[in-house]
PDB file of N, CA and C in Angstrom:
ATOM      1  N   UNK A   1       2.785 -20.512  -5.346  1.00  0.00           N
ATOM      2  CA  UNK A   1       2.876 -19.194  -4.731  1.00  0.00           C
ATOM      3  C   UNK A   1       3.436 -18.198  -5.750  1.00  0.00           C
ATOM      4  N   UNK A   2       3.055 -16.998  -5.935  1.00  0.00           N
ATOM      5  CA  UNK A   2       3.293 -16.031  -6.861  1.00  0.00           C
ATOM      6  C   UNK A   2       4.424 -15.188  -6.184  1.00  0.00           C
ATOM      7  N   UNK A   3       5.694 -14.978  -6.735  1.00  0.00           N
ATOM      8  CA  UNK A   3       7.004 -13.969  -6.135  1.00  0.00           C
ATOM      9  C   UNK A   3       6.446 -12.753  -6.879  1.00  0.00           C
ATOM     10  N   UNK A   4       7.715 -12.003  -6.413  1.00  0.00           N
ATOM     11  CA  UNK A   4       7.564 -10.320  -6.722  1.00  0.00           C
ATOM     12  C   UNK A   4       7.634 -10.558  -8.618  1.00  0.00           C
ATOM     13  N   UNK A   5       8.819 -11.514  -8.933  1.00  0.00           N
ATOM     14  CA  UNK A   5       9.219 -11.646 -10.219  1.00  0.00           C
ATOM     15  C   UNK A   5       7.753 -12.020 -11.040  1.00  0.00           C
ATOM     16  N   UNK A   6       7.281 -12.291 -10.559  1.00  0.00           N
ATOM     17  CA  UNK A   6       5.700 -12.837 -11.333  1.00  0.00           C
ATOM     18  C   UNK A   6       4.946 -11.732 -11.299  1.00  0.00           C
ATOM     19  N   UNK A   7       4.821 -10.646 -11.367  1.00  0.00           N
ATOM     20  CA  UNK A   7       4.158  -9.701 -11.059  1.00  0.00           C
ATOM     21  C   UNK A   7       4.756  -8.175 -11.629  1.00  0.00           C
ATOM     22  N   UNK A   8       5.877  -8.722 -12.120  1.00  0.00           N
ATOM     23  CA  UNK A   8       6.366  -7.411 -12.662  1.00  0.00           C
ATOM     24  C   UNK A   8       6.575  -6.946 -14.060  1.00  0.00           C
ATOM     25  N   UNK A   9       5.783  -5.767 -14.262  1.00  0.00           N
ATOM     26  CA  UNK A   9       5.695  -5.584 -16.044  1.00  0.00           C
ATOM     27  C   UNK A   9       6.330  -3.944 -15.779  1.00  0.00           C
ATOM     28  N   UNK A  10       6.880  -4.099 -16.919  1.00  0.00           N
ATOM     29  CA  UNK A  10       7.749  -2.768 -17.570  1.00  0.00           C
ATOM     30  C   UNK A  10       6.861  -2.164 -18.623  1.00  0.00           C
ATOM     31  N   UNK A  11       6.777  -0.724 -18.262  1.00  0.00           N
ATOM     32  CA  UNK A  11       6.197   0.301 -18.362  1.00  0.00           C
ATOM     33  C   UNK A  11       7.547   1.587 -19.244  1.00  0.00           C
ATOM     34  N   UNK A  12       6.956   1.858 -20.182  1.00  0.00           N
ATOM     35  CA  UNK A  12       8.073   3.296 -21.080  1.00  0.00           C
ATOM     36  C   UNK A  12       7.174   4.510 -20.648  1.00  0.00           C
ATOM     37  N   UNK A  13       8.446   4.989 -20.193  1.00  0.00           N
ATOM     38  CA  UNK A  13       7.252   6.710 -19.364  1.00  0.00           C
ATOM     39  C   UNK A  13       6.401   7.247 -20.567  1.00  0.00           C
ATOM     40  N   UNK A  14       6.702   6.964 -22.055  1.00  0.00           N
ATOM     41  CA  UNK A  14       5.896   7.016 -22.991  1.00  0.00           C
ATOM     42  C   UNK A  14       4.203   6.404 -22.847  1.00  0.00           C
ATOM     43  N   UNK A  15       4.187   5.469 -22.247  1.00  0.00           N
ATOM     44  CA  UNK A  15       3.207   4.707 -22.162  1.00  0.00           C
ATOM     45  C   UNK A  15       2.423   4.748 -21.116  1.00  0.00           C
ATOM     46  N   UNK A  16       3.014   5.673 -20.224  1.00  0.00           N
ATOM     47  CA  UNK A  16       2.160   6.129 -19.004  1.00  0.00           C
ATOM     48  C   UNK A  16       1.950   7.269 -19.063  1.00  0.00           C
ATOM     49  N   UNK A  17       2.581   8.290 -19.796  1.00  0.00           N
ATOM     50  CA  UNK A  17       2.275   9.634 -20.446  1.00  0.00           C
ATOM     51  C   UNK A  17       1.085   9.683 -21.382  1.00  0.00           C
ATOM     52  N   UNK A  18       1.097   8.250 -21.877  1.00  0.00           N
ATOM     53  CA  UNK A  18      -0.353   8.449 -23.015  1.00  0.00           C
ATOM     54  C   UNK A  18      -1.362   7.822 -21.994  1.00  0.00           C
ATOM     55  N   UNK A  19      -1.270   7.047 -21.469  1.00  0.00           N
ATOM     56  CA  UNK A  19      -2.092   6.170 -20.183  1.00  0.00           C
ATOM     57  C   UNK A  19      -2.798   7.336 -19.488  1.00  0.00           C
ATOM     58  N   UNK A  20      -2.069   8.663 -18.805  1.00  0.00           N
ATOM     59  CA  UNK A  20      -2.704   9.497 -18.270  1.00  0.00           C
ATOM     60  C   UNK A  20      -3.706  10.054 -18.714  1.00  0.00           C
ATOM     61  N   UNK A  21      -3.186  10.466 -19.715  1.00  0.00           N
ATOM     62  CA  UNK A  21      -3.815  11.419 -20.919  1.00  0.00           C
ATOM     63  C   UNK A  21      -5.158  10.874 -21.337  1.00  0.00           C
ATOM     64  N   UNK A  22      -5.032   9.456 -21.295  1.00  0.00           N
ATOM     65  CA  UNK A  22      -5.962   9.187 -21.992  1.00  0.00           C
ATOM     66  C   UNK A  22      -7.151   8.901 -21.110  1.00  0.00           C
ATOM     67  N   UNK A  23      -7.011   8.395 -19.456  1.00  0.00           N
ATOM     68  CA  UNK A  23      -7.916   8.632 -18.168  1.00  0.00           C
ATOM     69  C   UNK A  23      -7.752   9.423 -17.192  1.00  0.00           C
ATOM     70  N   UNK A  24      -7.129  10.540 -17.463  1.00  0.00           N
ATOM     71  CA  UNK A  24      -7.104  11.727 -16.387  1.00  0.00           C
ATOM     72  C   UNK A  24      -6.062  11.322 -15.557  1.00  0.00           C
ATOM     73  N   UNK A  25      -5.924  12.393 -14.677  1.00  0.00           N
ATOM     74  CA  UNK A  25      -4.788  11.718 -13.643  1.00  0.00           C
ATOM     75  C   UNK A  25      -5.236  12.016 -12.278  1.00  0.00           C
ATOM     76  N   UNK A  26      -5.360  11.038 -11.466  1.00  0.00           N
ATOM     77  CA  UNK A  26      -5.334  10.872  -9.988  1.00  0.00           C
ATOM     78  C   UNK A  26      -4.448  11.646  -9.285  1.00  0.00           C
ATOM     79  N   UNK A  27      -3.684  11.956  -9.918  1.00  0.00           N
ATOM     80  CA  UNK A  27      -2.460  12.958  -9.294  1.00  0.00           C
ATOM     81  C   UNK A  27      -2.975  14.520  -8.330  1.00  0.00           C
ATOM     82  N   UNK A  28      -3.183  14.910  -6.951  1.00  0.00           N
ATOM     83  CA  UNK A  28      -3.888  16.487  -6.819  1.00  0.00           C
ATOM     84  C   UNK A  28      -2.783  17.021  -7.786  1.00  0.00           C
ATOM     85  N   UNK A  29      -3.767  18.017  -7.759  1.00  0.00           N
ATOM     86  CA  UNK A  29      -3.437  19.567  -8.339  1.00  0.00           C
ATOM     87  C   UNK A  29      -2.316  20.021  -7.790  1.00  0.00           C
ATOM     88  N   UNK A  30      -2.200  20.176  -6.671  1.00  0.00           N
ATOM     89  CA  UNK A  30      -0.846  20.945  -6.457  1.00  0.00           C
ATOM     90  C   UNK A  30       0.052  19.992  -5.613  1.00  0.00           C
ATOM     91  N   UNK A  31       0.280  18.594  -5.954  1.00  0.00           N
ATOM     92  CA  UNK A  31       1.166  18.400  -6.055  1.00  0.00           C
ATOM     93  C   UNK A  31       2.539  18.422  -6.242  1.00  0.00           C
ATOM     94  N   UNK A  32       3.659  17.921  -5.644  1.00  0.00           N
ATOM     95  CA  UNK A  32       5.264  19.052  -6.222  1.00  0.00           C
ATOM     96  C   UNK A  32       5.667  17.951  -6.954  1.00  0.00           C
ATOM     97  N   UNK A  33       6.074  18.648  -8.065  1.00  0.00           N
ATOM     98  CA  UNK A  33       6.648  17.658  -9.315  1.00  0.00           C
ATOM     99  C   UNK A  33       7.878  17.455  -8.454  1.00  0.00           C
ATOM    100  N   UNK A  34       8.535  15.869  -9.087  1.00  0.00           N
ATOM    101  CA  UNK A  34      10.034  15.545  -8.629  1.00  0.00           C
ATOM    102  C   UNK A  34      10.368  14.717 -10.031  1.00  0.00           C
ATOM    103  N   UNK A  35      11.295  16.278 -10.394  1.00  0.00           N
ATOM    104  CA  UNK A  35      11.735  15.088 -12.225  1.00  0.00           C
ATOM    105  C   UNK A  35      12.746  13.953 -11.582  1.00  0.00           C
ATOM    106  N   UNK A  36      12.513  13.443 -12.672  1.00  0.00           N
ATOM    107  CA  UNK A  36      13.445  12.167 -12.506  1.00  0.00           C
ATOM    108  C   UNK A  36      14.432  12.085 -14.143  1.00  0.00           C
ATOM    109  N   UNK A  37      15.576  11.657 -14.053  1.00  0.00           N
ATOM    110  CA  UNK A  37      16.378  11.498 -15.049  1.00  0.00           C
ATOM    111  C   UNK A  37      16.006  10.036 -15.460  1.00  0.00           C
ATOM    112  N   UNK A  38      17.114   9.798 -16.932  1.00  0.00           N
ATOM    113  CA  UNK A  38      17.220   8.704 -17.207  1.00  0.00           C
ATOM    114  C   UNK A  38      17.423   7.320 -16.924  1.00  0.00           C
ATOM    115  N   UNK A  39      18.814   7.543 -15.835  1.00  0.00           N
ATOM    116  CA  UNK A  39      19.229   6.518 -15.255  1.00  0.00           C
ATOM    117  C   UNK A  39      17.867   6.215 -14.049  1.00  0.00           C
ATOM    118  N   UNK A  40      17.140   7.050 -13.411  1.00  0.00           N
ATOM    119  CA  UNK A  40      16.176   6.499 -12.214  1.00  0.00           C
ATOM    120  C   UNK A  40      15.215   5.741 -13.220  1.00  0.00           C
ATOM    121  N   UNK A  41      15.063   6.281 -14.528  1.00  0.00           N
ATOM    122  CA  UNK A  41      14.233   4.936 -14.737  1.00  0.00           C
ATOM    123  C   UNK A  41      14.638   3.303 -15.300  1.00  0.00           C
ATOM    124  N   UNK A  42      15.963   3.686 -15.677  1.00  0.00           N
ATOM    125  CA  UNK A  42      16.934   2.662 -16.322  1.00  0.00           C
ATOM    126  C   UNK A  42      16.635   1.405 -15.237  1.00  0.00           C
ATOM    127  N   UNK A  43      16.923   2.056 -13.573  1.00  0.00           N
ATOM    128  CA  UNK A  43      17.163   1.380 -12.308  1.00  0.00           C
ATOM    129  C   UNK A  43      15.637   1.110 -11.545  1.00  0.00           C
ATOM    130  N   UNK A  44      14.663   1.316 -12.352  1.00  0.00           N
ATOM    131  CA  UNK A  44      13.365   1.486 -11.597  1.00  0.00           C
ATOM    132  C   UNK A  44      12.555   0.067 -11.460  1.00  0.00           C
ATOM    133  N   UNK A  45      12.414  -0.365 -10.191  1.00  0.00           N
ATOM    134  CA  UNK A  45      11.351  -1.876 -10.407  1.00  0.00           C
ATOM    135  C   UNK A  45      10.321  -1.468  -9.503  1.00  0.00           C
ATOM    136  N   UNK A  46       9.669  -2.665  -9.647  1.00  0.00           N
ATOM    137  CA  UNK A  46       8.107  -2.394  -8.720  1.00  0.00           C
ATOM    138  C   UNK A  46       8.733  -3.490  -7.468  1.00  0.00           C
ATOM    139  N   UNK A  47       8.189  -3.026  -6.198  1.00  0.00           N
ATOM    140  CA  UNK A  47       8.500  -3.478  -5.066  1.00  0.00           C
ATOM    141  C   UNK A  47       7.279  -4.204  -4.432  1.00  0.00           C
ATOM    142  N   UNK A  48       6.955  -5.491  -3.915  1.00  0.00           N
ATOM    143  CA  UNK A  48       5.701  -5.973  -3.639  1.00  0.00           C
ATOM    144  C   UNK A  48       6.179  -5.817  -2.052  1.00  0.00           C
ATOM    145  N   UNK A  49       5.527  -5.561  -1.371  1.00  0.00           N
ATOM    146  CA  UNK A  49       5.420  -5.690   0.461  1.00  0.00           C
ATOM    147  C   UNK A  49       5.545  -7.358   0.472  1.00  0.00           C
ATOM    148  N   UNK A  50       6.625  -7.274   1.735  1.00  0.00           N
ATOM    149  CA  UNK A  50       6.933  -8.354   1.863  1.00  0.00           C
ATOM    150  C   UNK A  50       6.023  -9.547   2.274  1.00  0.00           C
ATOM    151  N   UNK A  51       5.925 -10.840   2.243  1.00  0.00           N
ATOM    152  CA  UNK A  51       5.256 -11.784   2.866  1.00  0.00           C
ATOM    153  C   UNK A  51       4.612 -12.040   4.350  1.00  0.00           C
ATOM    154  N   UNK A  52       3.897 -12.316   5.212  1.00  0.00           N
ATOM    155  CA  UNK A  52       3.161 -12.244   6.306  1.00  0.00           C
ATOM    156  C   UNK A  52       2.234 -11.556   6.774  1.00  0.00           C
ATOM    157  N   UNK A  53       1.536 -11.338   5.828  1.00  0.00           N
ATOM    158  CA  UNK A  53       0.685  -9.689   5.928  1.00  0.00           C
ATOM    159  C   UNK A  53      -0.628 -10.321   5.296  1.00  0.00           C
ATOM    160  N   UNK A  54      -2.156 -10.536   5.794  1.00  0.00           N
ATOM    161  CA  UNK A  54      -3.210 -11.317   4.926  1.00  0.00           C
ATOM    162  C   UNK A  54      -3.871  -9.998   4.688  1.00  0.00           C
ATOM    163  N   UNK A  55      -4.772  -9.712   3.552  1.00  0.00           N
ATOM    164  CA  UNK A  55      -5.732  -8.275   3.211  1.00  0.00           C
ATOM    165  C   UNK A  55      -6.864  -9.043   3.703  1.00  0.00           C
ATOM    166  N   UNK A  56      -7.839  -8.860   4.769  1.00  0.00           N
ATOM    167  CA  UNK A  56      -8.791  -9.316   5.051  1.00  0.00           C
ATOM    168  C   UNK A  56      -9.995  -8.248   4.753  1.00  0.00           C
ATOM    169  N   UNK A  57     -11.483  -9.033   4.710  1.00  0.00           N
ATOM    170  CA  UNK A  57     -12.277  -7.793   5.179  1.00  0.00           C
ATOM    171  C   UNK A  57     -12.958  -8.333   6.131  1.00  0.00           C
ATOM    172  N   UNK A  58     -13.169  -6.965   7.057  1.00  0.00           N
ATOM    173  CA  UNK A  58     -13.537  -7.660   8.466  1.00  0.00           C
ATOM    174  C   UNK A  58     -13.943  -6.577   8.748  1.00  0.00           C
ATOM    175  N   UNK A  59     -15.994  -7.053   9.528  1.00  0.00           N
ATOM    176  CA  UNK A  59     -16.572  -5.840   9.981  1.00  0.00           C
ATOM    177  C   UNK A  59     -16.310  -5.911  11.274  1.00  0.00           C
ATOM    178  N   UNK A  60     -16.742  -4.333  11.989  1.00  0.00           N
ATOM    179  CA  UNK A  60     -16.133  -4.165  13.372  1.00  0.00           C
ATOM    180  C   UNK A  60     -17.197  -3.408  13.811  1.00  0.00           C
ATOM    181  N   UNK A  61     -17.642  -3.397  14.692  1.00  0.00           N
ATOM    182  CA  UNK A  61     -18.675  -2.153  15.290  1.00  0.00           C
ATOM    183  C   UNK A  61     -17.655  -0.891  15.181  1.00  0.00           C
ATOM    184  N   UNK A  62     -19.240   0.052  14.591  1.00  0.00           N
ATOM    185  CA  UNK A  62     -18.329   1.301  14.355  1.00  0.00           C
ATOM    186  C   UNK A  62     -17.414   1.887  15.614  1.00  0.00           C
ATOM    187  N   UNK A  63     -18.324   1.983  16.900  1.00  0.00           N
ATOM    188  CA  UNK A  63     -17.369   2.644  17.752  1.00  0.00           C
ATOM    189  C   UNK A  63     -16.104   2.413  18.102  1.00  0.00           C
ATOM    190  N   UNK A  64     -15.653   0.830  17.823  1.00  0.00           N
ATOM    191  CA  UNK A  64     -14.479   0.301  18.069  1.00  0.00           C
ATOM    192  C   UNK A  64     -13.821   0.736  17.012  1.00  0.00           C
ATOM    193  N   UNK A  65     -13.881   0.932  15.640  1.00  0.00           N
ATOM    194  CA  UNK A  65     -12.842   1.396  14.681  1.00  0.00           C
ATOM    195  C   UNK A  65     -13.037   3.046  14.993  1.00  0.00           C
ATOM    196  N   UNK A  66     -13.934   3.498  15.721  1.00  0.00           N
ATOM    197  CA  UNK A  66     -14.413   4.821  15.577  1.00  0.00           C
ATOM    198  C   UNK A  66     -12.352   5.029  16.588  1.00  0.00           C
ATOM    199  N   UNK A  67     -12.837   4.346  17.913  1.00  0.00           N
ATOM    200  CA  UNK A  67     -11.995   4.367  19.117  1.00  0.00           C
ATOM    201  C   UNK A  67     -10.474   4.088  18.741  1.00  0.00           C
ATOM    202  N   UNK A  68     -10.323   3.746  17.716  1.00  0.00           N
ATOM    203  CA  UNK A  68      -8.724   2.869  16.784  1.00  0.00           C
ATOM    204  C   UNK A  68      -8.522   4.467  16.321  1.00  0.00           C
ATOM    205  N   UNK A  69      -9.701   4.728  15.771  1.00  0.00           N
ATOM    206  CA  UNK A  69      -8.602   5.742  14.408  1.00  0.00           C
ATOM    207  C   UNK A  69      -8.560   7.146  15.062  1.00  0.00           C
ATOM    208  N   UNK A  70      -9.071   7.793  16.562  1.00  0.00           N
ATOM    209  CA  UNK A  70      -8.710   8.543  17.379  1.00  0.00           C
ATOM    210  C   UNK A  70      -7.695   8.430  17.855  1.00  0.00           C
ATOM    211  N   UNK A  71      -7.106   7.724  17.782  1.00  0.00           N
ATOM    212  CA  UNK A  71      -5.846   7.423  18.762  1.00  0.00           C
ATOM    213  C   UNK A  71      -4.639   8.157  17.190  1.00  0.00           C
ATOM    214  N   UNK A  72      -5.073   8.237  16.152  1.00  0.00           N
ATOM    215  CA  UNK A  72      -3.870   8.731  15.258  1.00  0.00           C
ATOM    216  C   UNK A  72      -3.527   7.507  14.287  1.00  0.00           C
ATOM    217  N   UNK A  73      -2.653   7.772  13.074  1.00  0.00           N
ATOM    218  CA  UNK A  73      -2.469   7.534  12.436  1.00  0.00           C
ATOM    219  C   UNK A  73      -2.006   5.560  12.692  1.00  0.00           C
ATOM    220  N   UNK A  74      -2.133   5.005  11.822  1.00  0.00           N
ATOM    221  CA  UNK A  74      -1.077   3.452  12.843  1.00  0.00           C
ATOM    222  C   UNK A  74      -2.445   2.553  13.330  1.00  0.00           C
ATOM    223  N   UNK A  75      -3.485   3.070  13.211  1.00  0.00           N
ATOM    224  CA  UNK A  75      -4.899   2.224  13.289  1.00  0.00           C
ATOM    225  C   UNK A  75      -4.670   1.049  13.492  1.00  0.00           C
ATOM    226  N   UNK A  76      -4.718   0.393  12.177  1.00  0.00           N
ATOM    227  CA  UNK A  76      -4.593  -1.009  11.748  1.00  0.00           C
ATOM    228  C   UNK A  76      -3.866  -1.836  12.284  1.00  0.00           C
ATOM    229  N   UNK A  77      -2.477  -1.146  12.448  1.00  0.00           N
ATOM    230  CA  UNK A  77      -1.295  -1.684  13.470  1.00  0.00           C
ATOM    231  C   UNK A  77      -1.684  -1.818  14.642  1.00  0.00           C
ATOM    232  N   UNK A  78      -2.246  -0.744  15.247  1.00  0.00           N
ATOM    233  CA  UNK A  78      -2.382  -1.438  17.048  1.00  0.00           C
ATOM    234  C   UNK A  78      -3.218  -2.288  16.833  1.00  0.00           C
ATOM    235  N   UNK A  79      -4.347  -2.281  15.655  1.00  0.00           N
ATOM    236  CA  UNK A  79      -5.484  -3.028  15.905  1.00  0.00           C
ATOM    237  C   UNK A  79      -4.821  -4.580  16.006  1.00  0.00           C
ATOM    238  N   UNK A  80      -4.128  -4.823  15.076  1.00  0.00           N
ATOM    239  CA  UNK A  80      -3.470  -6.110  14.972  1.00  0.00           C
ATOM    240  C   UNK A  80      -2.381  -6.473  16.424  1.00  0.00           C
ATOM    241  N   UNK A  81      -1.712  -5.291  16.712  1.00  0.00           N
ATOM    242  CA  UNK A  81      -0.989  -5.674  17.877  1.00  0.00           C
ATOM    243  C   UNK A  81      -2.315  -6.176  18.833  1.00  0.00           C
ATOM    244  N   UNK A  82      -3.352  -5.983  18.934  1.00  0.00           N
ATOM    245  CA  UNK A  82      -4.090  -5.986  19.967  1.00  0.00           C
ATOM    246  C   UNK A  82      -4.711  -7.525  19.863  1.00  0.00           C
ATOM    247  N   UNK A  83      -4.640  -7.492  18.557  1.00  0.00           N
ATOM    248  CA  UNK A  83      -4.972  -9.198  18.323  1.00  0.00           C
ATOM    249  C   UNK A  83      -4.001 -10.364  18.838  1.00  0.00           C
ATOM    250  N   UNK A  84      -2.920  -9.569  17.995  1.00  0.00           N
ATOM    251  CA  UNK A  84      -1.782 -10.271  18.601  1.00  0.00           C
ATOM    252  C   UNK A  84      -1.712 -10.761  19.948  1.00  0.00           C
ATOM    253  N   UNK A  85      -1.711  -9.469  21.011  1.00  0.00           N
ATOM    254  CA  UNK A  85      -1.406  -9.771  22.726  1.00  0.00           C
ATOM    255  C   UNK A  85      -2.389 -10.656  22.717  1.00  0.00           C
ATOM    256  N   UNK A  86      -3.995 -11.005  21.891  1.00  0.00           N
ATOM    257  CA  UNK A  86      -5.068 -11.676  22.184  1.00  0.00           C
ATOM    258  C   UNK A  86      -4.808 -13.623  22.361  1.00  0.00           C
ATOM    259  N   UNK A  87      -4.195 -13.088  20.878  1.00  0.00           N
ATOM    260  CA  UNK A  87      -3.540 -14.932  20.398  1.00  0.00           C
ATOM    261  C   UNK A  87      -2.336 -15.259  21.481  1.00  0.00           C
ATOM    262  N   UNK A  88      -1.219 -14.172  21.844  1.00  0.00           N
ATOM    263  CA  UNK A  88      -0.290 -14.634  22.241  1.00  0.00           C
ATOM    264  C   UNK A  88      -0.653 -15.233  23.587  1.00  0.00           C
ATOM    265  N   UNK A  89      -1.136 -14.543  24.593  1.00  0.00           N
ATOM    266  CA  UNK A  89      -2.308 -14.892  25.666  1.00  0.00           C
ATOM    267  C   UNK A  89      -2.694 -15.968  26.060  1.00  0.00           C
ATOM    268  N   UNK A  90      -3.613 -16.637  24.571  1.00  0.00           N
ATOM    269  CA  UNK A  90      -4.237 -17.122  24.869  1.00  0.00           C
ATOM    270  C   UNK A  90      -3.773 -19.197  24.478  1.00  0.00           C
ATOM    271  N   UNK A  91      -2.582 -18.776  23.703  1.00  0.00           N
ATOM    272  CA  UNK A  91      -1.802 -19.878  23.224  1.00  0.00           C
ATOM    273  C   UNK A  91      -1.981 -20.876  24.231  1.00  0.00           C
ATOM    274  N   UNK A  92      -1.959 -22.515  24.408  1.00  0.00           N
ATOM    275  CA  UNK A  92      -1.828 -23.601  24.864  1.00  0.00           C
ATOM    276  C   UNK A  92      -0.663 -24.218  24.987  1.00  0.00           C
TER     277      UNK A  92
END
């Protein structure tokens, strides 16, 4: 099994300053800058989302994801709560 520690590489804002530069930046346009000092990067790691969570792909008839993502933001979540009440339900 791969931890967060397996997965983490250090980056010099030098090296992501030329990184940009050198493929454009994804960043919008009017974005609000938020400088950051020395010490935030001294203290800076990459954070992986915790364990219990699978990335699936899974087709759905459109109207049913149509009917999920009307309801507002959190889609995915009810969708899964809805699975959930399905499994919990239906347990033996």
């Amino acid at each position: 099994m791969m931890t967060a520690s397996d997965d983490t590489r250090r980056y010099s804002r030098e090296s992501l300053r030329d990184e940009r530069q050198r493929s454009g930046s994804r960043t919008k346009a009017d974005a609000r800058a938020h400088p950051v000092d020395e010490e935030f990067w001294e203290s800076a790691r990459v954070v992986m989302p915790p364990p219990g969570k699978t990335s699936v792909h899974l087709r759905l008839d459109s109207d049913v994801l149509d009917w999920f993502r009307a309801q507002g933001r959190g889609h995915l979540s009810r969708m899964n709560a809805v699975l959930r009440s399905f499994m919990e339900a239906h347990k033996g």
